[in-house]
Protein backbone atom coordinates (compact mmCIF):
# COMPACT_ATOMS: atom_id res chain seq x y z
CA UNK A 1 0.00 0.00 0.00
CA UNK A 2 1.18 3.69 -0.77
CA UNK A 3 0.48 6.89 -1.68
CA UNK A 4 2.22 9.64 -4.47
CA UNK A 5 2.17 12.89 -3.22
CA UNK A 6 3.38 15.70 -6.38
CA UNK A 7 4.90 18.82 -4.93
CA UNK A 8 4.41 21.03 -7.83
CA UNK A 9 6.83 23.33 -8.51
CA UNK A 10 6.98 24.86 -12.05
CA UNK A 11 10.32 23.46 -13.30
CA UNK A 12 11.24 21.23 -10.82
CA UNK A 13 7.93 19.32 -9.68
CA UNK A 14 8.76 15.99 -7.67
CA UNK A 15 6.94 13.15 -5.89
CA UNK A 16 6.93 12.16 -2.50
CA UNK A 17 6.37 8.02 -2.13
CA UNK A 18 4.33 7.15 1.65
CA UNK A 19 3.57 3.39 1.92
CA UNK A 20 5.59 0.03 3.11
CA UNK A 21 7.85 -1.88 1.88
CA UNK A 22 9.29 1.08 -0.17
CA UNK A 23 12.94 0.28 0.55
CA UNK A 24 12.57 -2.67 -1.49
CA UNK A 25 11.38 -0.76 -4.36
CA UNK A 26 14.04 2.34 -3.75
CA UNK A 27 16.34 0.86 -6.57
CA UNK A 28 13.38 1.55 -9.45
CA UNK A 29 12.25 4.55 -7.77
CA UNK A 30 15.75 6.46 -7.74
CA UNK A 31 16.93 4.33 -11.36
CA UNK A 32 15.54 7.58 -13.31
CA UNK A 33 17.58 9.94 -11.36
CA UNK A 34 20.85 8.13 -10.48
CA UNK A 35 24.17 8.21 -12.97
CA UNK A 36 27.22 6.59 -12.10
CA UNK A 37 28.08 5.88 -8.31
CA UNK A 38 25.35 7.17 -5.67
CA UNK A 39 26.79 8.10 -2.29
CA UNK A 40 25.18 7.03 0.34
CA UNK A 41 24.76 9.47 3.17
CA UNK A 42 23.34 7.79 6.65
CA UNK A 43 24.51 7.96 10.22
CA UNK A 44 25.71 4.99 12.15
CA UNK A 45 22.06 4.13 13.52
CA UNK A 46 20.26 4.24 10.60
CA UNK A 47 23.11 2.24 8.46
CA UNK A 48 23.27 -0.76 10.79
CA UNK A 49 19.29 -0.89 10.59
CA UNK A 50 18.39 0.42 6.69
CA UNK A 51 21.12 0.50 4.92
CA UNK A 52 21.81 -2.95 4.10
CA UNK A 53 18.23 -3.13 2.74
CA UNK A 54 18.40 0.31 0.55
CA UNK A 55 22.05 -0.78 -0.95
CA UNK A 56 20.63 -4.70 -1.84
CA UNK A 57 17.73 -2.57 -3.99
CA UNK A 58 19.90 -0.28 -5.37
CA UNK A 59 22.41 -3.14 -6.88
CA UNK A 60 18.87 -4.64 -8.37
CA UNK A 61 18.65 -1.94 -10.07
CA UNK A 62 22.41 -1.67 -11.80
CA UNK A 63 22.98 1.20 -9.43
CA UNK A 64 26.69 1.43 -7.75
CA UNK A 65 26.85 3.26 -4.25
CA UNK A 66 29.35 4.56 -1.58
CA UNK A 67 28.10 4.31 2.16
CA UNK A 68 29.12 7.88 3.96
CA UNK A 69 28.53 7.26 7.43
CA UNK A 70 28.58 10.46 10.11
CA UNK A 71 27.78 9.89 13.90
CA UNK A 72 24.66 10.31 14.95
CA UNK A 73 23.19 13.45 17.13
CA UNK A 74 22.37 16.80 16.16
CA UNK A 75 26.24 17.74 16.75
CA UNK A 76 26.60 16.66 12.81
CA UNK A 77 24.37 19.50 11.55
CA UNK A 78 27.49 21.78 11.83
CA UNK A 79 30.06 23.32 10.36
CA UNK A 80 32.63 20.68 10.95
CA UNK A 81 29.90 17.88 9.59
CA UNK A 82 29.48 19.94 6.35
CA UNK A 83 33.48 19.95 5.97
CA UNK A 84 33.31 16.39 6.51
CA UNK A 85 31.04 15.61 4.20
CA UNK A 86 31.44 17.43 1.51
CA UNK A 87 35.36 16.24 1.68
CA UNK A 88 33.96 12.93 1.78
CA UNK A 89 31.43 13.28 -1.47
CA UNK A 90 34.40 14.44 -3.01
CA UNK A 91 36.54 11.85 -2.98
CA UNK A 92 33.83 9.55 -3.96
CA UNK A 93 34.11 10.95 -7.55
CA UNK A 94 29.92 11.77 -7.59
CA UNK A 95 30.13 14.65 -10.51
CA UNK A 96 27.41 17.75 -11.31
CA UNK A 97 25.28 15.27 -12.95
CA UNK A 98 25.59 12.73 -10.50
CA UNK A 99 23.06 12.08 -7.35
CA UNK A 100 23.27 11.65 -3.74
CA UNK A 101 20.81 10.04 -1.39
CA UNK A 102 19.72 11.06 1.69
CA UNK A 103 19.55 8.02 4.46
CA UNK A 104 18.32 9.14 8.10
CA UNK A 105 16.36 11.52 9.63
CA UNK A 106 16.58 15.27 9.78
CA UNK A 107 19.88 16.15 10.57
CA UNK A 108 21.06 13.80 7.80
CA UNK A 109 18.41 15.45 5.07
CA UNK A 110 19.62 18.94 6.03
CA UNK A 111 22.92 18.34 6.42
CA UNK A 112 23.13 16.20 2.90
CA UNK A 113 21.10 18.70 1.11
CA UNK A 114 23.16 21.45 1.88
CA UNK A 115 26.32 19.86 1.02
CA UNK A 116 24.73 18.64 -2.55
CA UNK A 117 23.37 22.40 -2.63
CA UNK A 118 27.28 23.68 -2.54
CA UNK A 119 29.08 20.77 -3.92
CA UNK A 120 30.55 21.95 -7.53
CA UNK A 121 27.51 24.78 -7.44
CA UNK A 122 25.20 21.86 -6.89
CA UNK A 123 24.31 18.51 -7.22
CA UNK A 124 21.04 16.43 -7.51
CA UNK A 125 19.65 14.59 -3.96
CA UNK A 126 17.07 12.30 -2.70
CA UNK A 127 15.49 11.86 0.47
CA UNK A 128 14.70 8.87 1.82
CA UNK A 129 13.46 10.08 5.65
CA UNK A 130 13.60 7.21 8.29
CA UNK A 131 12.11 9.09 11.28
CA UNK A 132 8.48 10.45 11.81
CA UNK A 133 9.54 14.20 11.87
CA UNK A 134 11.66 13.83 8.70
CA UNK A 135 8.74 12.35 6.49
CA UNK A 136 6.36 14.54 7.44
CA UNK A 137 8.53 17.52 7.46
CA UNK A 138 12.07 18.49 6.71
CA UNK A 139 12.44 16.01 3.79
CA UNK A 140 9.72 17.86 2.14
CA UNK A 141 10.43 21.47 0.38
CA UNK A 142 14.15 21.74 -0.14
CA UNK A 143 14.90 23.49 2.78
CA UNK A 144 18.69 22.50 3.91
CA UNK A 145 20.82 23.96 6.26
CA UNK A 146 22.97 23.44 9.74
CA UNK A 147 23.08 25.29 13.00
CA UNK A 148 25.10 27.97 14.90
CA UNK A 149 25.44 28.32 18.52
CA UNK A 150 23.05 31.81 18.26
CA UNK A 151 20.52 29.66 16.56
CA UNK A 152 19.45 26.61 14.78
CA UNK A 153 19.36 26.53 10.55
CA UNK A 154 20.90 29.73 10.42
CA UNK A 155 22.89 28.63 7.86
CA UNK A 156 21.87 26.99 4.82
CA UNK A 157 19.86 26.99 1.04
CA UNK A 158 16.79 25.88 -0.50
CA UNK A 159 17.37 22.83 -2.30
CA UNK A 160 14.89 20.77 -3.54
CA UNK A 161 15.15 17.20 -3.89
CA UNK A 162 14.65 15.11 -6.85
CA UNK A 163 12.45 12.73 -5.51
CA UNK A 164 11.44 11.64 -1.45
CA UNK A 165 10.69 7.91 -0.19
CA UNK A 166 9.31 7.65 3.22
CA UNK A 167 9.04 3.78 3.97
CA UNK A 168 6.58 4.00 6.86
CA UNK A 169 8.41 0.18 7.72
CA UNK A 170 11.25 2.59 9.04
CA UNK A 171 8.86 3.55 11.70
CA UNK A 172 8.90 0.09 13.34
CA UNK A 173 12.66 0.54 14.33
CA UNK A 174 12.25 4.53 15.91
CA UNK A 175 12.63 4.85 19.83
CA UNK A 176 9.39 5.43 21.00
CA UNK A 177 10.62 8.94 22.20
CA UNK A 178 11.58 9.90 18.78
CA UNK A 179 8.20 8.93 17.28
CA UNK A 180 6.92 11.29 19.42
CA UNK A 181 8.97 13.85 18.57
CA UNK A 182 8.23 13.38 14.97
CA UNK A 183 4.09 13.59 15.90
CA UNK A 184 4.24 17.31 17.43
CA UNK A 185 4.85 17.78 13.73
CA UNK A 186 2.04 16.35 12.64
CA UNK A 187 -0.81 18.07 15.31
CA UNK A 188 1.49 21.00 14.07
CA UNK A 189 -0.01 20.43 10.50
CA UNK A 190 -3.70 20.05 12.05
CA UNK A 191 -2.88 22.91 14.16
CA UNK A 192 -2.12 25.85 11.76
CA UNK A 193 -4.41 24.81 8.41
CA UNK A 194 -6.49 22.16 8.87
CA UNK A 195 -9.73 21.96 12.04
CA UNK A 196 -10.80 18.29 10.56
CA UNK A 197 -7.62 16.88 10.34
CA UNK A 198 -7.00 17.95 14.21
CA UNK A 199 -10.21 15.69 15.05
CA UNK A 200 -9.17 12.79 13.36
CA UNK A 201 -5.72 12.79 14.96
CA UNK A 202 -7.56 13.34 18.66
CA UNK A 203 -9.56 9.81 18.00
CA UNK A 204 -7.16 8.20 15.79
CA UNK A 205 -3.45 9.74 16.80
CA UNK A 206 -2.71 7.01 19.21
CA UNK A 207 -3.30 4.36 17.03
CA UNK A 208 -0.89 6.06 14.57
CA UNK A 209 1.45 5.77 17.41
CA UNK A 210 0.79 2.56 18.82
CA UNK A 211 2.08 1.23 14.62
CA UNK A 212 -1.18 0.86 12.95
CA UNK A 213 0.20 0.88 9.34
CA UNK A 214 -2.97 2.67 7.87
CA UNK A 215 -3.01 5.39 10.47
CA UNK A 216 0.39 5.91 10.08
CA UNK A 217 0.16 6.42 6.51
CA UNK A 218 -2.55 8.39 6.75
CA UNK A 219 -0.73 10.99 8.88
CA UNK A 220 2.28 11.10 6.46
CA UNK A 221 0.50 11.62 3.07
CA UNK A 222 -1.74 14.21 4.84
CA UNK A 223 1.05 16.19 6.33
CA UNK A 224 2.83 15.77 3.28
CA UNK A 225 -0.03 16.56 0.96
CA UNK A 226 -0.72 19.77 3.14
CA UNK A 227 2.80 21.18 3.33
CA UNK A 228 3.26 19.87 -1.03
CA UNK A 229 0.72 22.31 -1.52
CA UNK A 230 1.87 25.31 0.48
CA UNK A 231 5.37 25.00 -0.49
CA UNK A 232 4.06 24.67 -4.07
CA UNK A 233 2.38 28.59 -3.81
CA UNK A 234 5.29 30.08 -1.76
CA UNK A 235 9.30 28.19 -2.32
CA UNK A 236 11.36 30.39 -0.51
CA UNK A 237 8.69 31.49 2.08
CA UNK A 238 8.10 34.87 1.45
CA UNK A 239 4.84 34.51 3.15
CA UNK A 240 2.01 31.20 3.61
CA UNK A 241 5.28 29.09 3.74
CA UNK A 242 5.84 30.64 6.88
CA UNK A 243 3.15 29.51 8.88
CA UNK A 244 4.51 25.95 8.86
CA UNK A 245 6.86 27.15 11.31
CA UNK A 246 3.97 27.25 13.70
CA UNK A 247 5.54 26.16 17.55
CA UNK A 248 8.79 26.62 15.88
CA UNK A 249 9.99 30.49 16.87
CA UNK A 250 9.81 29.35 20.78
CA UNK A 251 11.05 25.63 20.10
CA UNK A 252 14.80 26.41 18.02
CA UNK A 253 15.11 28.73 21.10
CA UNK A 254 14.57 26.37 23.44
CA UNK A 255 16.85 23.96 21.53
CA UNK A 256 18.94 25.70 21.72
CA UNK A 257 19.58 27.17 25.23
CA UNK A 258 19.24 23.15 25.90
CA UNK A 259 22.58 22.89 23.83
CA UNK A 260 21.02 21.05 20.83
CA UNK A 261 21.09 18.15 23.28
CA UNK A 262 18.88 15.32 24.52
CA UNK A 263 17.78 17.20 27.10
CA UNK A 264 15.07 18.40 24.87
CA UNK A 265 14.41 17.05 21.14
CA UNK A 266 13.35 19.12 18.67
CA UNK A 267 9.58 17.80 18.37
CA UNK A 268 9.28 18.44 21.84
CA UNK A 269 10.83 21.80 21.53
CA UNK A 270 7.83 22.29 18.47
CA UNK A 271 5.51 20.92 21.04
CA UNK A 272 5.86 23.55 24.18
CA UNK A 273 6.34 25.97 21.58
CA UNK A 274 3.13 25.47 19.88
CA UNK A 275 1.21 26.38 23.25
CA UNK A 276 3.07 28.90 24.17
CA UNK A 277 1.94 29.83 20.61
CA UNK A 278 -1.43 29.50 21.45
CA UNK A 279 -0.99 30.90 24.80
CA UNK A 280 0.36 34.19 23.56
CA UNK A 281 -2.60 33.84 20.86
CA UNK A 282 -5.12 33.93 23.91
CA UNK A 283 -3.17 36.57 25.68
CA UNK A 284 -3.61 39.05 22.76
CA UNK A 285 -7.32 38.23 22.22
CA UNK A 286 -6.75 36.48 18.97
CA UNK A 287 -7.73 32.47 19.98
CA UNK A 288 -10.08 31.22 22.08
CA UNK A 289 -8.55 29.69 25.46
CA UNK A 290 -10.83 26.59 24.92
CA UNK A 291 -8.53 25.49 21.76
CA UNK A 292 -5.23 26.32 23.74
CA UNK A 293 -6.34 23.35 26.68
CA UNK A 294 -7.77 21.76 23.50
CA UNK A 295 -4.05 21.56 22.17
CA UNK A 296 -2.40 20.73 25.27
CA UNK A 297 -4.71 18.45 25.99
CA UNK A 298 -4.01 16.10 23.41
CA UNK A 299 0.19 16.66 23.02
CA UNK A 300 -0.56 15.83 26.51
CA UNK A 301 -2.52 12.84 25.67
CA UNK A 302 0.20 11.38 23.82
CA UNK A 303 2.96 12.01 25.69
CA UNK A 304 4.46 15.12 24.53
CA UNK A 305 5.68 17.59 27.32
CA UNK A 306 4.08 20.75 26.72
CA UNK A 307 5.44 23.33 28.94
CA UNK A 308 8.66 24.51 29.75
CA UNK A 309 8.64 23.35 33.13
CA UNK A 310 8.60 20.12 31.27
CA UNK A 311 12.14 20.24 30.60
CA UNK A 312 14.23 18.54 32.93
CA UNK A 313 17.43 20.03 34.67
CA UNK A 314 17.57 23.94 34.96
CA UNK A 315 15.10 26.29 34.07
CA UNK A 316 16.26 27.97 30.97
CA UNK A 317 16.35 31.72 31.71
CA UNK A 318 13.99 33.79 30.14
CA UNK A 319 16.53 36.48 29.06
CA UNK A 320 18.59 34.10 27.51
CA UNK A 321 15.86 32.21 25.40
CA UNK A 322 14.34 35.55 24.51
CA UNK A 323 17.85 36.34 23.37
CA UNK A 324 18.33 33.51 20.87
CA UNK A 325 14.33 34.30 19.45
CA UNK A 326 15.82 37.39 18.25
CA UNK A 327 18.10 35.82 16.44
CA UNK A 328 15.43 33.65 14.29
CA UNK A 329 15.41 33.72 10.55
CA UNK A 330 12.00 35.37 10.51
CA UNK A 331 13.21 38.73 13.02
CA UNK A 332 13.72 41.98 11.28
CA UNK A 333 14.68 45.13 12.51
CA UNK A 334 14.32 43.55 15.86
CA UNK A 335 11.18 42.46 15.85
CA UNK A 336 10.53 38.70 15.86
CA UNK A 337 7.51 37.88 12.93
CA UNK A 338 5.28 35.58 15.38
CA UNK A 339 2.81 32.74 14.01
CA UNK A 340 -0.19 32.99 16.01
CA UNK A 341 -3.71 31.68 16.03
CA UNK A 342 -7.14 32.69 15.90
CA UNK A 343 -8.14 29.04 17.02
CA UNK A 344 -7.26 25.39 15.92
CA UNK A 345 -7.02 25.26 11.93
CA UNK A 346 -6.40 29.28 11.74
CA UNK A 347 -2.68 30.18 11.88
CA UNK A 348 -1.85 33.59 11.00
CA UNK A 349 1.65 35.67 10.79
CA UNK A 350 2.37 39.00 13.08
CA UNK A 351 5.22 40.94 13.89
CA UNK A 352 3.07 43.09 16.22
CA UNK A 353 3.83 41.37 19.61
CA UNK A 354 4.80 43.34 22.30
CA UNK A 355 8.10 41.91 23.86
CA UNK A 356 7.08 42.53 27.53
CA UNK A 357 4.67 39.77 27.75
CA UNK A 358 6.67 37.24 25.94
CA UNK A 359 9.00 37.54 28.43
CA UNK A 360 6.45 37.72 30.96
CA UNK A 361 5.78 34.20 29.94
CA UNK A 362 8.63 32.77 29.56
């Protein structure tokens, strides 16, 4: 069973593949796009799990590859992990016409696509996302980039990718923790754009997590299909785009006061900041406080922390996590571009928030 999502960009249109057993059928689903030898970029826990199984399909296919494997943790998404990679893609001979796929989760997909983004003025990728948060969200829409110690994705390009396979199978191996993670970004999709779809995943979101295959494809083709269109009317977010990073303004700077670290993953970080999203919604007179519990309540419900008491060890400090919002993508002049709500399903952008009562609740 699976489902072909189109993203449809003029010129560069590609398909996103959700179903199982899509590992199997990588080889004829990256044959149009590969030439040569494909690198292989994975970390060490997805290679000793997926890529034995991606490699045997790609050799079924007449296609040659080149493992690159990185460590695992969010560390990679750096400067030094870019130097190492793109030294390593280079010595694997992989040319301007060549391709390179994408094995892992996000860190992987944003660290590869930035590297194939620079490498000889850029080469062709693919994404093949083995984690909930990568299928329904960062392999999707060419955005590619690593972090800074002011802020997370700082640096980086659009890139788009030629094609993305998210083998729901994948799913089956994910920490329990992670899967969680990865689901903040789904309610996130509910959240901002879609009232109905926020229903179905309050009866049916714990199956989805408890490995029902249909729910969980379900919740990936949706997501996918919803953020395919958006990213289809606005690339390089210069507006709608920007309401996907619902949750998102709070949650890179609680990341990264955390230190990037486990202390805090970044669905969680999505999570909290999505109702302290809604929160400051209510505060301004924009959402109704009903759908900020309603929210909670069902993060909550799942198993998603939603608060930044939630966090354990110390406190983060409200000066310093106010500090690092400033420096998000989406500030100007000094004043942080918000996305707010006027109630589940209604996401809306505003750079009209007075400072003093973010802090106040942070």
């Amino acid at each position: 069973m699976s489902e072909r999502i189109t993203v449809g960009l003029p010129g560069h249109e590609y398909d996103i593949h959700v179903g199982t057993g899509l590992l199997a059928r990588a080889g004829e689903l990256i044959a149009p796009f590969a030439r040569g030898l494909v690198p292989i970029v994975t970390d060490a826990n997805v290679a000793s799990l997926h890529l034995a199984p991606l490699t045997s399909s790609l050799k079924r296919a007449g296609i040659g590859t080149e493992p690159i494997v990185l460590a695992s943790g969010e560390g990679t998404k750096s400067f030094d992990g870019l130097e190492m990679l793109t030294g390593a893609l280079l010595k694997t001979g992989v040319d301007r016409g060549g391709l390179v796929i994408a094995l892992g989760g996000g860190v992987i997909g944003d660290l590869t696509g930035f590297a194939a983004g620079i490498l000889k003025r850029g080469i062709a990728f693919a994404q093949i996302p083995t984690t909930l948060l990568s299928q329904v969200d960062s392999s999707v829409g060419g955005k590619t980039g690593i972090n800074m110690a002011e802020g997370k994705n700082l640096v980086g390009l659009f890139h788009q990718p030629k094609t993305v396979i998210a083998d729901i199978s994948s799913l089956d191996t994910l920490p329990h923790r992670e899967l969680l993670a990865g689901y903040a970004e789904v309610a996130k999709y509910g959240a901002l754009g879609d009232a109905e779809f926020f229903s179905w995943l309050e009866t049916r979101g714990a199956d989805a997590i408890a490995g029902n295959k249909d729910a969980r494809i379900h919740i990936v083709a949706h997501s996918c299909r919803m953020k395919a269109d958006i990213v289809a009317r606005d690339e390089r977010e210069t507006g709608e785009r920007a309401l996907l990073n619902l949750g998102h303004t709070f949650g890179h700077a609680l990341e990264a006061v955390t230190g990037y670290s486990q202390r805090l993953l970044h669905g969680e970080a999505v999570s909290i900041g999505m109702v302290l999203a809604f929160r400051l919604s209510e505060r301004l007179g924009h959402a109704p406080p009903g759908d900020t519990t309603r929210l909670e309540n069902h993060l909550r419900s799942i198993g998603l922390p939603t608060a930044i008491e939630d966090i354990p060890g110390p406190r983060p400090m409200a000066d310093d996590v106010l500090a690092h919002m400033l420096h998000d993508k989406k500030a100007k002049d000094g004043r942080i571009t918000f996305v707010l709500s006027h109630g589940i399903g209604r996401a809306f952008l505003s750079a009209d928030v007075p400072m003093d009562i973010v802090f106040e609740m942070l």
